[in-house]
PDB file of N, CA and C in Angstrom:
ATOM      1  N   UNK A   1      99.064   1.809  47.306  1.00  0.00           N
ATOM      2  CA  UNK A   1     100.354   1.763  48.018  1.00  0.00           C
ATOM      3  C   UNK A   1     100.412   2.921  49.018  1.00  0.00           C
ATOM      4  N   UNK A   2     100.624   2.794  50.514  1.00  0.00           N
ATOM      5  CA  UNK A   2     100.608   3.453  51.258  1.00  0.00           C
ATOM      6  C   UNK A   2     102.041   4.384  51.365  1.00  0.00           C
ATOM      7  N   UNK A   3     102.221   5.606  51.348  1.00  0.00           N
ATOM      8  CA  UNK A   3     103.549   6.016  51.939  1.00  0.00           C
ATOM      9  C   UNK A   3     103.583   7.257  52.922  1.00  0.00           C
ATOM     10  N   UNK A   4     104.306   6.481  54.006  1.00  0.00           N
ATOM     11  CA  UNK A   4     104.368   7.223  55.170  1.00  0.00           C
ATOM     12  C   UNK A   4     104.643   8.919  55.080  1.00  0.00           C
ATOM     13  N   UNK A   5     103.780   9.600  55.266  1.00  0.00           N
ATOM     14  CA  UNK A   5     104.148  10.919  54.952  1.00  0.00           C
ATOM     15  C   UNK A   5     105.060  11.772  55.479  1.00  0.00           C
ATOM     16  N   UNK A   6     105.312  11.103  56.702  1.00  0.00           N
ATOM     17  CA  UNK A   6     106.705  11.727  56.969  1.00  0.00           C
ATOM     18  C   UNK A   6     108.250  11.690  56.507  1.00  0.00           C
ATOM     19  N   UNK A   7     108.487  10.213  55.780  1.00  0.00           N
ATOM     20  CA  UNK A   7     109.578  10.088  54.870  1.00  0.00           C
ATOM     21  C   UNK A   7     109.059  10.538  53.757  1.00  0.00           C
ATOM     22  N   UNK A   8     107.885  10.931  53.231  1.00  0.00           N
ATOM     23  CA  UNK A   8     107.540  11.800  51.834  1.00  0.00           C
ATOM     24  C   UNK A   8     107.827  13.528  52.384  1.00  0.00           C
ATOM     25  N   UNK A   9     107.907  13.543  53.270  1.00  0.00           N
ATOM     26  CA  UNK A   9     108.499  15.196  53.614  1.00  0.00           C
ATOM     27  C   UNK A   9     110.167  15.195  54.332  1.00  0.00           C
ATOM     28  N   UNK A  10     110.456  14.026  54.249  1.00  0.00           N
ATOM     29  CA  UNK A  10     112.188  13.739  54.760  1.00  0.00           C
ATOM     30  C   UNK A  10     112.731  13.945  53.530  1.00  0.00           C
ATOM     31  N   UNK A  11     112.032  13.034  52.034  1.00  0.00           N
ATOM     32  CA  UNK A  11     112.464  13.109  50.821  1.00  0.00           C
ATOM     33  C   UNK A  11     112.658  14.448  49.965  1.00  0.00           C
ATOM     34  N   UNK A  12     111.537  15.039  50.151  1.00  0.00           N
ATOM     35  CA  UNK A  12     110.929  16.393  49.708  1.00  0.00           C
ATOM     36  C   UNK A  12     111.934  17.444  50.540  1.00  0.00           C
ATOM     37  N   UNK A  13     111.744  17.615  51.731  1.00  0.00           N
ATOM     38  CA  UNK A  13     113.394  18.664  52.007  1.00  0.00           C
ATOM     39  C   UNK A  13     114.859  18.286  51.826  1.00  0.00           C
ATOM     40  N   UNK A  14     114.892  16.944  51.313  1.00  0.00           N
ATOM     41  CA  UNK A  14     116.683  16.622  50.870  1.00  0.00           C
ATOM     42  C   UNK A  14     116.255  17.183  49.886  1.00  0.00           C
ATOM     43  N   UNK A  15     115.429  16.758  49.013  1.00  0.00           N
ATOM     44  CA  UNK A  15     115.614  17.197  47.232  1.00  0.00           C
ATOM     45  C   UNK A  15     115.725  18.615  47.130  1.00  0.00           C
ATOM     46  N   UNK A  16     114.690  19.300  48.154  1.00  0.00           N
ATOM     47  CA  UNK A  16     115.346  20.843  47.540  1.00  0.00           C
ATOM     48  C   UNK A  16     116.003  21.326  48.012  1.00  0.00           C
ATOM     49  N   UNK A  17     116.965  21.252  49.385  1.00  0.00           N
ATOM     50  CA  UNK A  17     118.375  21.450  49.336  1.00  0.00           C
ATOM     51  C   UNK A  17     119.046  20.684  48.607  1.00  0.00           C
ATOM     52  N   UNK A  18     119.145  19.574  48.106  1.00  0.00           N
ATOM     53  CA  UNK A  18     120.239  19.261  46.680  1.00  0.00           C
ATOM     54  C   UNK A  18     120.004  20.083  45.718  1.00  0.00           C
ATOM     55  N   UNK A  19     118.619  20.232  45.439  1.00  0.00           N
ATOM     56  CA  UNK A  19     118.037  21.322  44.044  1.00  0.00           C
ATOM     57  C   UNK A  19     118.854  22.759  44.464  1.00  0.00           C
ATOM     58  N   UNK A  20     118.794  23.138  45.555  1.00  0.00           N
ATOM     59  CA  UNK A  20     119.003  24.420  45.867  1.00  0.00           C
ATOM     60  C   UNK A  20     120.780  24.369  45.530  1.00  0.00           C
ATOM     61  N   UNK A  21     121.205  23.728  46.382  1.00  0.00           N
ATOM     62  CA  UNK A  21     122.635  23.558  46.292  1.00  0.00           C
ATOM     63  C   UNK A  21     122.843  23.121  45.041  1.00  0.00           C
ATOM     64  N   UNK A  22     122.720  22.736  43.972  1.00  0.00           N
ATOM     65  CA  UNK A  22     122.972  22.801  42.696  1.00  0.00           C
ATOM     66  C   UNK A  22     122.911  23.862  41.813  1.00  0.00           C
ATOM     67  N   UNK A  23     121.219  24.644  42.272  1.00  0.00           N
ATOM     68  CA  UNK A  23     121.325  26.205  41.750  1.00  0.00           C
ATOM     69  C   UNK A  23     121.928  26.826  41.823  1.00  0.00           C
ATOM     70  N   UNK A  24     122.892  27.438  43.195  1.00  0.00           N
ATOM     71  CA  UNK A  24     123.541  28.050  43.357  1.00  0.00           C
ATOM     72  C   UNK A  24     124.850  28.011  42.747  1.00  0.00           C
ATOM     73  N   UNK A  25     125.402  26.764  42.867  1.00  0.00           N
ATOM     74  CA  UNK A  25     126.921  25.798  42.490  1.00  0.00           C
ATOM     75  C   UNK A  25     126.830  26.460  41.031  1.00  0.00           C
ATOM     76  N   UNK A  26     125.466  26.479  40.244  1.00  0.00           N
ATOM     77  CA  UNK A  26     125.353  26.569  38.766  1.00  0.00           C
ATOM     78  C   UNK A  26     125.850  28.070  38.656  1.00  0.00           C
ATOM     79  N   UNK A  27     125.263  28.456  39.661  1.00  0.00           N
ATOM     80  CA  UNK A  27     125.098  30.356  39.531  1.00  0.00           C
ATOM     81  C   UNK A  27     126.444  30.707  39.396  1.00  0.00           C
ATOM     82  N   UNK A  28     126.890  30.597  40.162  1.00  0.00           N
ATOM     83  CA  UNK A  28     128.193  30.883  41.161  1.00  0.00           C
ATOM     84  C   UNK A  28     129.403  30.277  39.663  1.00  0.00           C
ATOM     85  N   UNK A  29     128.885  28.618  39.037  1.00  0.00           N
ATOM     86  CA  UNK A  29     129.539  28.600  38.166  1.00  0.00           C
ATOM     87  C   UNK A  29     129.202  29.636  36.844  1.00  0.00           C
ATOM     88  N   UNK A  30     128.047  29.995  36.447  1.00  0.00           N
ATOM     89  CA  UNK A  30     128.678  31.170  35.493  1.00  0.00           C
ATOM     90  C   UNK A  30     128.880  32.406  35.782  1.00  0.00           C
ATOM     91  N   UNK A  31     128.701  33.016  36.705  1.00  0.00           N
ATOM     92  CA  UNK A  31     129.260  34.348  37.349  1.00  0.00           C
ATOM     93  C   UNK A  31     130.879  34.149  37.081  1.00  0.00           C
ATOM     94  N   UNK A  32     131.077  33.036  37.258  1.00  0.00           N
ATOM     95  CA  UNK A  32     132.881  32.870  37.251  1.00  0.00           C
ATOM     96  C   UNK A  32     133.539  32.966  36.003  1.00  0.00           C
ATOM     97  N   UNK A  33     132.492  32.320  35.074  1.00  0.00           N
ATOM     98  CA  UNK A  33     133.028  31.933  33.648  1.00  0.00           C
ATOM     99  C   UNK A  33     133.191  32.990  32.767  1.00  0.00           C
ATOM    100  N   UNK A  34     132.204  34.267  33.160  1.00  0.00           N
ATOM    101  CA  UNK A  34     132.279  35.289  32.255  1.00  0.00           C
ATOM    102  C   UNK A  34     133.416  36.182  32.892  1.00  0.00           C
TER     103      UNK A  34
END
């Protein structure tokens, strides 16, 4: 199965700004909680 490597690097920088933006959201949520 062929996949175009440029939507495999379109995919690959959404995911780690969602990943990233979740890390932080997480951080940020327990910095708050304590």
């Amino acid at each position: 199965m062929y996949v175009n490597p440029f939507w495999f690097g379109v995919l690959a920088t959404v995911g780690a700004e969602i990943l990233a933006i979740i890390v932080v959201a997480f951080i940020q949520y327990m910095k708050g909680d304590k």
